[in-house]
PDB file of N, CA and C in Angstrom:
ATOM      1  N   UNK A   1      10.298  14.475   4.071  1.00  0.00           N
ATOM      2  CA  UNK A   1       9.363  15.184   4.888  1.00  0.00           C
ATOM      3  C   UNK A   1      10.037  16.473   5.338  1.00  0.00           C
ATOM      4  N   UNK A   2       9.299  17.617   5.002  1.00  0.00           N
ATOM      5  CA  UNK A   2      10.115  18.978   5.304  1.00  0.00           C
ATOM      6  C   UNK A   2       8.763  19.781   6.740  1.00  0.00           C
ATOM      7  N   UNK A   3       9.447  20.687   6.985  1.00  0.00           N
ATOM      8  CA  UNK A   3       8.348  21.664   7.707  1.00  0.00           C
ATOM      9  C   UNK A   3       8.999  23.044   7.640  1.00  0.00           C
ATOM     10  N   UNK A   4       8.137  23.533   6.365  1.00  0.00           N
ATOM     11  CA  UNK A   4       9.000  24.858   5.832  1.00  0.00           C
ATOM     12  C   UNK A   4       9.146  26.468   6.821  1.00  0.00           C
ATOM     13  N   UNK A   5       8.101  26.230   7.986  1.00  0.00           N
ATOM     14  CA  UNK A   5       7.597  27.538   8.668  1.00  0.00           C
ATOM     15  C   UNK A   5       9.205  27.371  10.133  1.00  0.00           C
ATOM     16  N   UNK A   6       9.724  26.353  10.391  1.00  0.00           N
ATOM     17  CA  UNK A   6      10.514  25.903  12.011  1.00  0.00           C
ATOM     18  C   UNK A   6      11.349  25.212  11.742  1.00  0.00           C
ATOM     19  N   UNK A   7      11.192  24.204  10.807  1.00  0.00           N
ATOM     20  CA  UNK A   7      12.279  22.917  10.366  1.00  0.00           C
ATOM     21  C   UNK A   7      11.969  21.882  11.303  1.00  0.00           C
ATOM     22  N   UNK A   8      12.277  20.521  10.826  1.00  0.00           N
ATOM     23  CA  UNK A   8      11.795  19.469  11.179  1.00  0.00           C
ATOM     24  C   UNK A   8      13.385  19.144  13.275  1.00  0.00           C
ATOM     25  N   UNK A   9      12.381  18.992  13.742  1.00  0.00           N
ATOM     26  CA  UNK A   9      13.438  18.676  15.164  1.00  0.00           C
ATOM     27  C   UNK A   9      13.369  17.221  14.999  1.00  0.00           C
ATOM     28  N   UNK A  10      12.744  16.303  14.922  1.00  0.00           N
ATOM     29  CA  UNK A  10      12.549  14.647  14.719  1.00  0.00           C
ATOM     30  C   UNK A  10      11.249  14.066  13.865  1.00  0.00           C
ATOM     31  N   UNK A  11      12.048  13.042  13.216  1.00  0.00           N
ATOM     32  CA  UNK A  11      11.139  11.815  12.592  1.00  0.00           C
ATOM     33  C   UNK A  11      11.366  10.495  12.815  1.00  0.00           C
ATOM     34  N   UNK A  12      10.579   9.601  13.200  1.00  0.00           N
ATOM     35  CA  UNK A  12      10.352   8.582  13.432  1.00  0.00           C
ATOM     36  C   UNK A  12       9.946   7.667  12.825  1.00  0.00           C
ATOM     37  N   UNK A  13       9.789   6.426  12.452  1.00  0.00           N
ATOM     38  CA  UNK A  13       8.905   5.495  12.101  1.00  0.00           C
ATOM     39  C   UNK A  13       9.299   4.181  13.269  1.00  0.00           C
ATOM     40  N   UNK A  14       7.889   3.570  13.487  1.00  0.00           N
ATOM     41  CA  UNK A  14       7.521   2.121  14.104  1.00  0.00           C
ATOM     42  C   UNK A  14       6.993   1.030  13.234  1.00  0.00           C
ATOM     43  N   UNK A  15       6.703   0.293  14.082  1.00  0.00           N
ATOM     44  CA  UNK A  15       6.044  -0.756  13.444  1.00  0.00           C
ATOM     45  C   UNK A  15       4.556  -1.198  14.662  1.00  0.00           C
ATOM     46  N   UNK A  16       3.330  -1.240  14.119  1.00  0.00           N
ATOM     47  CA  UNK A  16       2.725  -2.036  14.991  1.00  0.00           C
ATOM     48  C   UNK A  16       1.484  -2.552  14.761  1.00  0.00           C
ATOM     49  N   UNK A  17       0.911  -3.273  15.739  1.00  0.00           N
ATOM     50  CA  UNK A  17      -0.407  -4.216  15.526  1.00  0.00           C
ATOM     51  C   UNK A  17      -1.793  -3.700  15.677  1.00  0.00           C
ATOM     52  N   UNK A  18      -1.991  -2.148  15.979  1.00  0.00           N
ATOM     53  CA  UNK A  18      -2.816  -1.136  15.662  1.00  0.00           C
ATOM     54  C   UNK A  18      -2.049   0.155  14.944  1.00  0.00           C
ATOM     55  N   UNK A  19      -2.789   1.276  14.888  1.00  0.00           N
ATOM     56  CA  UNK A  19      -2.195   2.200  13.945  1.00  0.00           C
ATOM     57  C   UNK A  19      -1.608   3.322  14.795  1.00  0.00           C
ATOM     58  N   UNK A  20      -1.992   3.072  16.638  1.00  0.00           N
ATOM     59  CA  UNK A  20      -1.703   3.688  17.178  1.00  0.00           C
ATOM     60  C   UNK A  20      -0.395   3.705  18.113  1.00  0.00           C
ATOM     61  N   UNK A  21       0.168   2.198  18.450  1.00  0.00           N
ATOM     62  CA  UNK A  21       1.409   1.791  18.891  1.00  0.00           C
ATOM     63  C   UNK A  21       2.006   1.250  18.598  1.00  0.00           C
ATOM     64  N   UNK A  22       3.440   1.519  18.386  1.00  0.00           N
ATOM     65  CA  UNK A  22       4.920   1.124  17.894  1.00  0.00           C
ATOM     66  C   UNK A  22       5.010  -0.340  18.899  1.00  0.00           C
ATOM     67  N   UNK A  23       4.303  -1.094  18.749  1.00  0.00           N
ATOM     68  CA  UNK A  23       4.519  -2.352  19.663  1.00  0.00           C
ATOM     69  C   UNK A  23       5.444  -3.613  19.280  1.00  0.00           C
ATOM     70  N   UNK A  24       5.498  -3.954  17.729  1.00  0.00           N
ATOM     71  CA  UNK A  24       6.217  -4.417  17.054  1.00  0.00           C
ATOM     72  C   UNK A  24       7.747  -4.258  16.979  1.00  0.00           C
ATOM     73  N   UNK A  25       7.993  -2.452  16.489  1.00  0.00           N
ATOM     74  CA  UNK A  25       9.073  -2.047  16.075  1.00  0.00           C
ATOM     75  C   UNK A  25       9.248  -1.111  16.790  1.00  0.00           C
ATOM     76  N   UNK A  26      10.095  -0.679  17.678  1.00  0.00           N
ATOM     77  CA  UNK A  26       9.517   0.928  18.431  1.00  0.00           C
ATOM     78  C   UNK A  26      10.213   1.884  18.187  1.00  0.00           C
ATOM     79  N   UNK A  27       9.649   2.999  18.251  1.00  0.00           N
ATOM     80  CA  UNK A  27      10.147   3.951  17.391  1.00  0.00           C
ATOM     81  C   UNK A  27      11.635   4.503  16.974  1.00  0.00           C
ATOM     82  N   UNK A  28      12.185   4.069  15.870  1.00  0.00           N
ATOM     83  CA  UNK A  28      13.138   4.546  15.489  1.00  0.00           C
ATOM     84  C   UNK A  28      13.736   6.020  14.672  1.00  0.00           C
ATOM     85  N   UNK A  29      14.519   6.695  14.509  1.00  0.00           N
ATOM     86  CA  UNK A  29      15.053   8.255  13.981  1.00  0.00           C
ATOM     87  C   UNK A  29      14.933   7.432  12.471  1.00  0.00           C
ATOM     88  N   UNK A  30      14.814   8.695  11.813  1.00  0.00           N
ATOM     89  CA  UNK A  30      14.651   8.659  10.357  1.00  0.00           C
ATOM     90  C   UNK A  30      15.009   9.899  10.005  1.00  0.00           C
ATOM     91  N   UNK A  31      15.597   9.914   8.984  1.00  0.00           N
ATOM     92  CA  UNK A  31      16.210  10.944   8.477  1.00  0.00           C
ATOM     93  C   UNK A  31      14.917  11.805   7.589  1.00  0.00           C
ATOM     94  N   UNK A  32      14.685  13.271   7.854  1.00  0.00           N
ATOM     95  CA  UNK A  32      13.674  13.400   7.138  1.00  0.00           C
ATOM     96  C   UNK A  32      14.011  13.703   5.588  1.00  0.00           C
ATOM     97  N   UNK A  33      15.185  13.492   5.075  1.00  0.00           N
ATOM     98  CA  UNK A  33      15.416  13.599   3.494  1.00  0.00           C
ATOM     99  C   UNK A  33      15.434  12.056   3.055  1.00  0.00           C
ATOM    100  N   UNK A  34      14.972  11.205   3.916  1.00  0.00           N
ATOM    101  CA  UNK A  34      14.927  10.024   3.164  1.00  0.00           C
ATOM    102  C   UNK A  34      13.547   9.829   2.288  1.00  0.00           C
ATOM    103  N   UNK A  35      13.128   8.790   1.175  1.00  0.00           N
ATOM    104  CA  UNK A  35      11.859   8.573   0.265  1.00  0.00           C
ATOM    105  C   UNK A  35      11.770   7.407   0.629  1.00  0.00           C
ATOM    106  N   UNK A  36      11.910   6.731   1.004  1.00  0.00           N
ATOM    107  CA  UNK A  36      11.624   5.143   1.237  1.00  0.00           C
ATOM    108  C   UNK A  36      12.399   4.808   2.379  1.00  0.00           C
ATOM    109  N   UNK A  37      11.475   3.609   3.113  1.00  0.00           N
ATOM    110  CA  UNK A  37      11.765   2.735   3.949  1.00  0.00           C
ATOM    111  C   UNK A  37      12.104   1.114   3.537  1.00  0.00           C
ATOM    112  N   UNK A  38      12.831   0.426   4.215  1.00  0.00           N
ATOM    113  CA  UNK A  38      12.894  -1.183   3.582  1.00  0.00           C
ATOM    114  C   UNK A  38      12.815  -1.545   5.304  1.00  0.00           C
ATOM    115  N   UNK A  39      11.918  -2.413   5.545  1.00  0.00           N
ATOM    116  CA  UNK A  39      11.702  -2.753   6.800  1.00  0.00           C
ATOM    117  C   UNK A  39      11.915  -4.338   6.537  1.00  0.00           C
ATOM    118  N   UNK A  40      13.151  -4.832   7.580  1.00  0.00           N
ATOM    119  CA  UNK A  40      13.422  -6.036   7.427  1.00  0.00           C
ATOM    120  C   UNK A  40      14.018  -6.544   8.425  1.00  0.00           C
ATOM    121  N   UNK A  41      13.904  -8.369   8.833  1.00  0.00           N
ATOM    122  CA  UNK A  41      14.791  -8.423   9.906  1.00  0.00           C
ATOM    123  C   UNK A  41      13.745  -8.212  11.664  1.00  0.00           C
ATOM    124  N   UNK A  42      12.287  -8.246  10.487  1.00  0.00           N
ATOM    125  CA  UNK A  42      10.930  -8.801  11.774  1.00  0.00           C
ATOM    126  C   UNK A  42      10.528  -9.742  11.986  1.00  0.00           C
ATOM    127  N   UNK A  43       9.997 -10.427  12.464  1.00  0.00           N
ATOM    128  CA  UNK A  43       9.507 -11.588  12.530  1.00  0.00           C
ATOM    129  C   UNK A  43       7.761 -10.998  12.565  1.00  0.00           C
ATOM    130  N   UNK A  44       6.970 -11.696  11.440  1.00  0.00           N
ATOM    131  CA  UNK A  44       6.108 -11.198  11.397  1.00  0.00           C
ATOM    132  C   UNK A  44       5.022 -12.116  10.802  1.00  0.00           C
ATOM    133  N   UNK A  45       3.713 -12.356  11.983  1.00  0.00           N
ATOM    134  CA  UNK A  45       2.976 -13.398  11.770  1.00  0.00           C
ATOM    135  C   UNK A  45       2.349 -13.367  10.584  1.00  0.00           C
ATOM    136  N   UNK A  46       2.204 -14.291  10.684  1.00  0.00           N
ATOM    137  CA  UNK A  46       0.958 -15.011   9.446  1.00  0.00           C
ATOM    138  C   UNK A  46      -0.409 -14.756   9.602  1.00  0.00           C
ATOM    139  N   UNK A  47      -1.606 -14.052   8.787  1.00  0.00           N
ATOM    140  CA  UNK A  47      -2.440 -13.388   9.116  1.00  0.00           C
ATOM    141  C   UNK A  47      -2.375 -12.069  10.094  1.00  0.00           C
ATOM    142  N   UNK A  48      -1.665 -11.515  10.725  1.00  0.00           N
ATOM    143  CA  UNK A  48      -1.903 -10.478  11.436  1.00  0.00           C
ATOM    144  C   UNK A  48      -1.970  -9.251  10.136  1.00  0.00           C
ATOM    145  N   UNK A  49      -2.088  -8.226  11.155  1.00  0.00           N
ATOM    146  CA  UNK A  49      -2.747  -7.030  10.234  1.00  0.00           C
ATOM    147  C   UNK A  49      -1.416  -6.110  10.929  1.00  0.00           C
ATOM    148  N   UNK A  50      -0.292  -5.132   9.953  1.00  0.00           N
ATOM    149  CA  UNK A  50       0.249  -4.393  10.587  1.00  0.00           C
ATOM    150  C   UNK A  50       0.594  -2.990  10.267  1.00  0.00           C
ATOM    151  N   UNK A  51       0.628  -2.007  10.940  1.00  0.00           N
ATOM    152  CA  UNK A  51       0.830  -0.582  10.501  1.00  0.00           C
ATOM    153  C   UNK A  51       2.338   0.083  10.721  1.00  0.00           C
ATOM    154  N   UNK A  52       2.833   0.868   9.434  1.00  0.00           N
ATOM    155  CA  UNK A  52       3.573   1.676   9.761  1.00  0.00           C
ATOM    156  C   UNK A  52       3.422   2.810  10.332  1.00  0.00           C
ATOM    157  N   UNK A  53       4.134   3.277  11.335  1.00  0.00           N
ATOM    158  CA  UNK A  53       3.645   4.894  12.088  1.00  0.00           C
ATOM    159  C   UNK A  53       4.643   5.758  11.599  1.00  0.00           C
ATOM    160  N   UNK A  54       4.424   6.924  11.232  1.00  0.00           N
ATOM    161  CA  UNK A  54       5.622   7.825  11.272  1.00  0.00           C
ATOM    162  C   UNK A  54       5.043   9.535  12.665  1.00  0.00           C
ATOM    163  N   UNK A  55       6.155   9.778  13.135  1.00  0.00           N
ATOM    164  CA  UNK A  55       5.556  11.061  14.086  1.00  0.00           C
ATOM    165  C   UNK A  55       6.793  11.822  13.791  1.00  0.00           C
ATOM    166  N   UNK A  56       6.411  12.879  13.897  1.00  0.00           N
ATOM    167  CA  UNK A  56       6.920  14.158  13.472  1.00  0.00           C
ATOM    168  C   UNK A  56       7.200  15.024  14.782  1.00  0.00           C
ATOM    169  N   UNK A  57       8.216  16.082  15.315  1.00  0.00           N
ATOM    170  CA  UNK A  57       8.405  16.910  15.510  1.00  0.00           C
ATOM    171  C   UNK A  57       8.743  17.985  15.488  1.00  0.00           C
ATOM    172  N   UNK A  58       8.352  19.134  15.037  1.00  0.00           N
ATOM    173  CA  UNK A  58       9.088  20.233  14.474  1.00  0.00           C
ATOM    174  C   UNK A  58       9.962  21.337  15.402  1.00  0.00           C
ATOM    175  N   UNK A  59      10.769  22.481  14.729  1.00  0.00           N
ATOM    176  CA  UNK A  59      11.098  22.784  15.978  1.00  0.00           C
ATOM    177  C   UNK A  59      10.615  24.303  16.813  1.00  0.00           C
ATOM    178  N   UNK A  60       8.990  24.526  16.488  1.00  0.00           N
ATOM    179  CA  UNK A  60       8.119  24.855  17.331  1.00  0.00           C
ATOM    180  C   UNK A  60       7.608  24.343  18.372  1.00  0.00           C
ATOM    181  N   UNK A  61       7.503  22.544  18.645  1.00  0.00           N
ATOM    182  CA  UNK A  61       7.290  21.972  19.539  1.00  0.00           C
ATOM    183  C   UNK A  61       6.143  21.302  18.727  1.00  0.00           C
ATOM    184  N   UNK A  62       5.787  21.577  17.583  1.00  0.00           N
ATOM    185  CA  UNK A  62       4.404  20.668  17.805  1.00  0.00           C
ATOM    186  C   UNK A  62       4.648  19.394  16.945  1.00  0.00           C
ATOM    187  N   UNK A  63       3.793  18.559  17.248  1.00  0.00           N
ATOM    188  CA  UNK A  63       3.780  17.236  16.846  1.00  0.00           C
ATOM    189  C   UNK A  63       2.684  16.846  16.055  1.00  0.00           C
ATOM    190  N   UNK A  64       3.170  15.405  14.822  1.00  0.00           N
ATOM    191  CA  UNK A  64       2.104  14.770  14.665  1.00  0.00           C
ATOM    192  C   UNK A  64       2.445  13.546  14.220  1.00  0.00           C
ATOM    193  N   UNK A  65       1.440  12.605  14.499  1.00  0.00           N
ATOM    194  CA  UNK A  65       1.522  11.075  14.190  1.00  0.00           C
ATOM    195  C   UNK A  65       0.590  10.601  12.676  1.00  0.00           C
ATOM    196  N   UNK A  66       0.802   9.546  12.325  1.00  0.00           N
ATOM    197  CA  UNK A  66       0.371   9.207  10.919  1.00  0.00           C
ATOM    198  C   UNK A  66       0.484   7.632  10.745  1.00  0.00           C
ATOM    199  N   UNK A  67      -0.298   6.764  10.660  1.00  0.00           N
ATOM    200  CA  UNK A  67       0.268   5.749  10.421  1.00  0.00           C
ATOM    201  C   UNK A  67      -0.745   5.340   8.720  1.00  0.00           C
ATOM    202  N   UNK A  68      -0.154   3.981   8.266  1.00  0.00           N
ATOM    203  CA  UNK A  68      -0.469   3.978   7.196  1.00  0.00           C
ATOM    204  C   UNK A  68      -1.530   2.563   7.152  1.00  0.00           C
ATOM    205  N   UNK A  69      -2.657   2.194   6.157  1.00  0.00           N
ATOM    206  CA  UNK A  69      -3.436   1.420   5.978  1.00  0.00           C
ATOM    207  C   UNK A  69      -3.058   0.019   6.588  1.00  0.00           C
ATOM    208  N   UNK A  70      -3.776  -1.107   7.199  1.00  0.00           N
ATOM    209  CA  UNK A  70      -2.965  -1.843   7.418  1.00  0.00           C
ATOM    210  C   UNK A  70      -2.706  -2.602   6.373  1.00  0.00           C
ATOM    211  N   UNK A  71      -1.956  -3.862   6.768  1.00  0.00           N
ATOM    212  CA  UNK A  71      -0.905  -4.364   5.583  1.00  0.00           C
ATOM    213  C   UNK A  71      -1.372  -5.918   6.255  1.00  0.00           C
ATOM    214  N   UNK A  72      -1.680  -6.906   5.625  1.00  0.00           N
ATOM    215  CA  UNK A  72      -2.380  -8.301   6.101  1.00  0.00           C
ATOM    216  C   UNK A  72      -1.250  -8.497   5.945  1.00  0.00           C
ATOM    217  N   UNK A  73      -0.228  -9.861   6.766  1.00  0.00           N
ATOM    218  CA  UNK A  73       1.119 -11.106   6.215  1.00  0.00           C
ATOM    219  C   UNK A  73      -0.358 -12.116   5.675  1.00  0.00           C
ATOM    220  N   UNK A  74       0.312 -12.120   4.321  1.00  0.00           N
ATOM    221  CA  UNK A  74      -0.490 -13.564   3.680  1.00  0.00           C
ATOM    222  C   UNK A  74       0.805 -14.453   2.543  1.00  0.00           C
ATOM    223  N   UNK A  75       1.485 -15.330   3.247  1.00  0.00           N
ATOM    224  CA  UNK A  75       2.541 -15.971   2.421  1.00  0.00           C
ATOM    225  C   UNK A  75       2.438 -16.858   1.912  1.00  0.00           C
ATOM    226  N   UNK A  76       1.011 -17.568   1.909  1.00  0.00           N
ATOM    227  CA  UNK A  76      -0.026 -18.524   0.819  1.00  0.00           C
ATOM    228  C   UNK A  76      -0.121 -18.107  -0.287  1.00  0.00           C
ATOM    229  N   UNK A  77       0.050 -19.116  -1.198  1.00  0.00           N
ATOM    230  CA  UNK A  77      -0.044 -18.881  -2.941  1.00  0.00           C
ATOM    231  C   UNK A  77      -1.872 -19.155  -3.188  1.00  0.00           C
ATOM    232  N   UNK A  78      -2.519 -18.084  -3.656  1.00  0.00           N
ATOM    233  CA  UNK A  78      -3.734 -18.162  -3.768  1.00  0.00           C
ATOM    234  C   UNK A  78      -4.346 -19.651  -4.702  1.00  0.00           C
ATOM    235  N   UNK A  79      -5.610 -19.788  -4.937  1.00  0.00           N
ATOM    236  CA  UNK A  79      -5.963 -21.151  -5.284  1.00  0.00           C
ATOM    237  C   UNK A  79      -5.950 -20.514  -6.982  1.00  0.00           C
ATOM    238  N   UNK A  80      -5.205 -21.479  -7.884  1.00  0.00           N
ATOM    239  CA  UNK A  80      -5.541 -20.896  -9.324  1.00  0.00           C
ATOM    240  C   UNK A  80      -7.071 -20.615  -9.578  1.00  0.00           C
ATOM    241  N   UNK A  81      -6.796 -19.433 -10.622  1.00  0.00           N
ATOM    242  CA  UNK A  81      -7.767 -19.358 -11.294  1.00  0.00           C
ATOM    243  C   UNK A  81      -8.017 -19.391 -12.952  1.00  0.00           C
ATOM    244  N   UNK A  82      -8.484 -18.539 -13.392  1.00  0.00           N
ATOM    245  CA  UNK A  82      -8.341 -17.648 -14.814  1.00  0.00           C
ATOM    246  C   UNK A  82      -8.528 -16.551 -14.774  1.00  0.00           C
ATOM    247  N   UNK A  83      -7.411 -15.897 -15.984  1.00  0.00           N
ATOM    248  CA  UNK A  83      -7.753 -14.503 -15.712  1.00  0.00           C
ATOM    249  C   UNK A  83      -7.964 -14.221 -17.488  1.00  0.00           C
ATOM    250  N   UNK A  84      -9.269 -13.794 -18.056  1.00  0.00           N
ATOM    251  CA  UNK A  84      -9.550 -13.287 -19.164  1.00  0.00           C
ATOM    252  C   UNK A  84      -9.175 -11.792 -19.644  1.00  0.00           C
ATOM    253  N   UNK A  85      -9.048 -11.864 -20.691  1.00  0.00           N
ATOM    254  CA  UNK A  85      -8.490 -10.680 -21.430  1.00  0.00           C
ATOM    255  C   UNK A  85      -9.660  -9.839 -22.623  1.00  0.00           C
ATOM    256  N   UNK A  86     -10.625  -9.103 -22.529  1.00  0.00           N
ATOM    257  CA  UNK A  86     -11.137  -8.707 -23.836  1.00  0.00           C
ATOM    258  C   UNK A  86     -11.065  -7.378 -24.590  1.00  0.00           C
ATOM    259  N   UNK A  87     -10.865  -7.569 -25.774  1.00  0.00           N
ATOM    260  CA  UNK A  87     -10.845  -6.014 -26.474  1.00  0.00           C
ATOM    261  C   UNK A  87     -12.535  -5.751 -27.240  1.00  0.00           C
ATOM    262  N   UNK A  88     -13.087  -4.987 -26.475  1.00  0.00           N
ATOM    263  CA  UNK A  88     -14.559  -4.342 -26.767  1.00  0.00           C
ATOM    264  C   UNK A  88     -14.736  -3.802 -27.712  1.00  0.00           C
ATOM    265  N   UNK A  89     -15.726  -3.845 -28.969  1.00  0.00           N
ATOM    266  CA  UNK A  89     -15.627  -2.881 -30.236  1.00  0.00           C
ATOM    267  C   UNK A  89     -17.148  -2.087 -29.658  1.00  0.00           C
ATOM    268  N   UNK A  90     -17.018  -1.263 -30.075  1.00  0.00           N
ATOM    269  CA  UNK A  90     -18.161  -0.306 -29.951  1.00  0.00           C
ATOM    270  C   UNK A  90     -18.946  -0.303 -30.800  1.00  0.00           C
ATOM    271  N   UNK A  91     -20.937  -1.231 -30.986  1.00  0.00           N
ATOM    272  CA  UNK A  91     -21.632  -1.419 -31.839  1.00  0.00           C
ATOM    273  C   UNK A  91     -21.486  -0.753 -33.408  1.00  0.00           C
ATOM    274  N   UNK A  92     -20.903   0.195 -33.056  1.00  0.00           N
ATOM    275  CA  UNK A  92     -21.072   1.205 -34.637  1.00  0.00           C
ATOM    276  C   UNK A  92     -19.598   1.721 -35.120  1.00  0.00           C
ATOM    277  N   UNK A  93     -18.997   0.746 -34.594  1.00  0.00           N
ATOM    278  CA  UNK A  93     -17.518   0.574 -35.245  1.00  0.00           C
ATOM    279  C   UNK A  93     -17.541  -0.439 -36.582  1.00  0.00           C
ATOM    280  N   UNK A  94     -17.477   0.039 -37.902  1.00  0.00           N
ATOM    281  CA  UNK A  94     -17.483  -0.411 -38.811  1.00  0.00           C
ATOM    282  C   UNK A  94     -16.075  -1.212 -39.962  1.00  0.00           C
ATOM    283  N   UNK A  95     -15.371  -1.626 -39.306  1.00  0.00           N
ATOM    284  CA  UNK A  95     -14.320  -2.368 -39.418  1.00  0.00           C
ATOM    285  C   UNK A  95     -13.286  -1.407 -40.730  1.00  0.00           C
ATOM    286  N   UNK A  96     -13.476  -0.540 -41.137  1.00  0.00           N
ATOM    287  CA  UNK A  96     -12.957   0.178 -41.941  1.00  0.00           C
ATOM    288  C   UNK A  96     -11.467   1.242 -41.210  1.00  0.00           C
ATOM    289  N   UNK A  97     -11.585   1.798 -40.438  1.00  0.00           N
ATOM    290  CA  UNK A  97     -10.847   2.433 -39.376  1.00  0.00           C
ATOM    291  C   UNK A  97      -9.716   2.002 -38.465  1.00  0.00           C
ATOM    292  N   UNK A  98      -8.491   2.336 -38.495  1.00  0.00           N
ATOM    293  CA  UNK A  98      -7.466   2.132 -37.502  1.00  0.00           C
ATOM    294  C   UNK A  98      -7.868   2.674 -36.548  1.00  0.00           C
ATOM    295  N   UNK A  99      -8.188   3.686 -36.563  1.00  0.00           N
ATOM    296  CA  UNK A  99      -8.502   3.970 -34.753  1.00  0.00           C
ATOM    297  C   UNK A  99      -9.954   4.081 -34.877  1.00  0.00           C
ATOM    298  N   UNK A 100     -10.342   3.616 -33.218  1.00  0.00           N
ATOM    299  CA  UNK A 100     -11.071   3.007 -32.921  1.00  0.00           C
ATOM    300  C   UNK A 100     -12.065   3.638 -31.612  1.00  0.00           C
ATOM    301  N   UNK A 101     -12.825   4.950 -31.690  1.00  0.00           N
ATOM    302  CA  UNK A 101     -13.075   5.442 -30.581  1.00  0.00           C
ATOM    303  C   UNK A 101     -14.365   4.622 -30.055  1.00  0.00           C
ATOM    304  N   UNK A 102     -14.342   4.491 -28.536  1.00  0.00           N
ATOM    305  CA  UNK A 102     -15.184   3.862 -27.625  1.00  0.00           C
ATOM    306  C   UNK A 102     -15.137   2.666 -27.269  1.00  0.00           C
ATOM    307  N   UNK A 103     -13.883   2.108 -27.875  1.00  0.00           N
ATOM    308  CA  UNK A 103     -13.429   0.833 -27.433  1.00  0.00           C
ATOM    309  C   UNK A 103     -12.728   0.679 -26.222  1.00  0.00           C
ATOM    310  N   UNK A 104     -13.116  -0.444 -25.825  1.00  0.00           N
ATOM    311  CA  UNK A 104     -12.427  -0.762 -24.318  1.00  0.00           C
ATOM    312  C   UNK A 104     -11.760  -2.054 -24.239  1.00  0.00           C
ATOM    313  N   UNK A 105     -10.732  -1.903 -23.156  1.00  0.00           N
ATOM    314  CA  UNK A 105      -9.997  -3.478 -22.820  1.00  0.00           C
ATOM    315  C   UNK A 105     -10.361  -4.251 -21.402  1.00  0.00           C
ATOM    316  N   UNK A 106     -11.481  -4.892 -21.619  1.00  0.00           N
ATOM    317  CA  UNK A 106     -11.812  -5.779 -20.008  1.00  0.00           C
ATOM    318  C   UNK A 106     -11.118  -7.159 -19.494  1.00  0.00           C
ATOM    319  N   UNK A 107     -10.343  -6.803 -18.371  1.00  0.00           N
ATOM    320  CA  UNK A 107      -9.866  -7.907 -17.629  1.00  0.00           C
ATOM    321  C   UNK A 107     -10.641  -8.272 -16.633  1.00  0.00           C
ATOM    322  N   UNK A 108     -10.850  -9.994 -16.415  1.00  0.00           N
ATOM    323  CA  UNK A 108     -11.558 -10.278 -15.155  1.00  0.00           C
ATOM    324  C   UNK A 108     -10.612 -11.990 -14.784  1.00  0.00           C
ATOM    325  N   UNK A 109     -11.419 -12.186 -13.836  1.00  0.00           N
ATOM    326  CA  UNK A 109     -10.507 -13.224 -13.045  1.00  0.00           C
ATOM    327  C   UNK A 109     -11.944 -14.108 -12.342  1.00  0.00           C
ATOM    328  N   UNK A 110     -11.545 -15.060 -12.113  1.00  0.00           N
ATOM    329  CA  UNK A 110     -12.455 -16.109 -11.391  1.00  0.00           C
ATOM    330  C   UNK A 110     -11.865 -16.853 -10.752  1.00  0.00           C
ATOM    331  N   UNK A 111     -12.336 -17.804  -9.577  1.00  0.00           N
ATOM    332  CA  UNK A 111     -11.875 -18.806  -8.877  1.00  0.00           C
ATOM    333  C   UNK A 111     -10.424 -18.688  -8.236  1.00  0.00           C
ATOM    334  N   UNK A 112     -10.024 -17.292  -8.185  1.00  0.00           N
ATOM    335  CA  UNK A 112      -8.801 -17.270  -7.216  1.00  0.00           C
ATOM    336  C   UNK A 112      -9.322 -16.469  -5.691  1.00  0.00           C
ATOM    337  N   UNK A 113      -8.263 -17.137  -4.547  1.00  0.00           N
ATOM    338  CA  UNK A 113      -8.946 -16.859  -3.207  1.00  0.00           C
ATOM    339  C   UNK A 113      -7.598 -17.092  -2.734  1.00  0.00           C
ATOM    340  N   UNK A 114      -7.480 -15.960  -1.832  1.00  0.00           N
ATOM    341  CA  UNK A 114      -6.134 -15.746  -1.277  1.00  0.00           C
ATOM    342  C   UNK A 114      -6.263 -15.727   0.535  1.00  0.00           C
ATOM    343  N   UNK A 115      -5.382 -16.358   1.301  1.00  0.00           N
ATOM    344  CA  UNK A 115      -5.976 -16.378   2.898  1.00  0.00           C
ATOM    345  C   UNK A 115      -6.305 -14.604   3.522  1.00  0.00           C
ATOM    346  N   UNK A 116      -5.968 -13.789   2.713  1.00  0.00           N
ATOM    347  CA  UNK A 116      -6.429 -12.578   3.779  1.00  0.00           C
ATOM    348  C   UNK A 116      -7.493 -11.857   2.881  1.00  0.00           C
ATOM    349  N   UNK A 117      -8.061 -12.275   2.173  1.00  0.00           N
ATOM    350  CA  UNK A 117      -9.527 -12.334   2.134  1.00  0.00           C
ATOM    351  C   UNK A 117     -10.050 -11.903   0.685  1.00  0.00           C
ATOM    352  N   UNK A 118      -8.244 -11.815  -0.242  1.00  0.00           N
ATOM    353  CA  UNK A 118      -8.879 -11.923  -1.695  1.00  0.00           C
ATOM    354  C   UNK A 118      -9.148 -12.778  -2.500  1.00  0.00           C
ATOM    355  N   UNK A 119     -10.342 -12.103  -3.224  1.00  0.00           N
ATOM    356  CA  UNK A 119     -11.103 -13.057  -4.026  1.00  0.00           C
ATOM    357  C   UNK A 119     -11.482 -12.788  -5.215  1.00  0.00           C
ATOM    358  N   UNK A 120     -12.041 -13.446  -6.035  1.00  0.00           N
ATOM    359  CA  UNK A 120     -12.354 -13.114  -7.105  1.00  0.00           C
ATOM    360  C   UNK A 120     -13.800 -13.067  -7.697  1.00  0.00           C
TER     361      UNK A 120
END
């Protein structure tokens, strides 16, 4: 994370149970030349919903916050299913030809159901 006009004065990341407070994890320094985070060493329920925050300060003074989609804990192995595989020929593909325009590859799945609310 750069801020090319002042340069970056602080970065942060949290952890929390809306997208708006570090309630979980509270806000810790981050280096802004880092690409990844490994967040570990939480204790972190089963079914809850949780967000990473990152906030920014530059060194104009201004600020901004960001947090990211939430993230369900689901550590249940979903219920089997099947998952099918098909390669599509296109009606007026005449078996003569290596390549093959308008063909498609469809995957689908059935009868799997996972506790935070995927399904099939």
């Amino acid at each position: 994370m750069n801020d090319d006009e002042s340069g970056l004065q602080l970065l942060e990341w949290g952890l929390g149970r809306n997208p708006e407070i570090a309630d979980v994890k509270s806000f810790t320094s981050l280096e802004p030349s880092k690409t990844s985070l490994i967040v570990a060493g939480i204790p972190l329920n089963l079914g809850r919903t949780y967000f990473l925050i990152l906030r920014a300060k530059n060194n104009a003074g201004q600020s901004s916050q960001t947090a990211s989609n939430g993230v369900v804990i689901d550590r249940t192995l979903p219920t089997s299913g099947t998952v099918s595989a098909h390669f599509v020929f296109p009606k007026s593909y005449d078996r003569n030809k290596n390549y093959v325009p308008g063909a498609s590859f469809v995957v689908s799945w059935t009868g799997m159901k996972g506790q935070s609310g995927f399904s099939s």
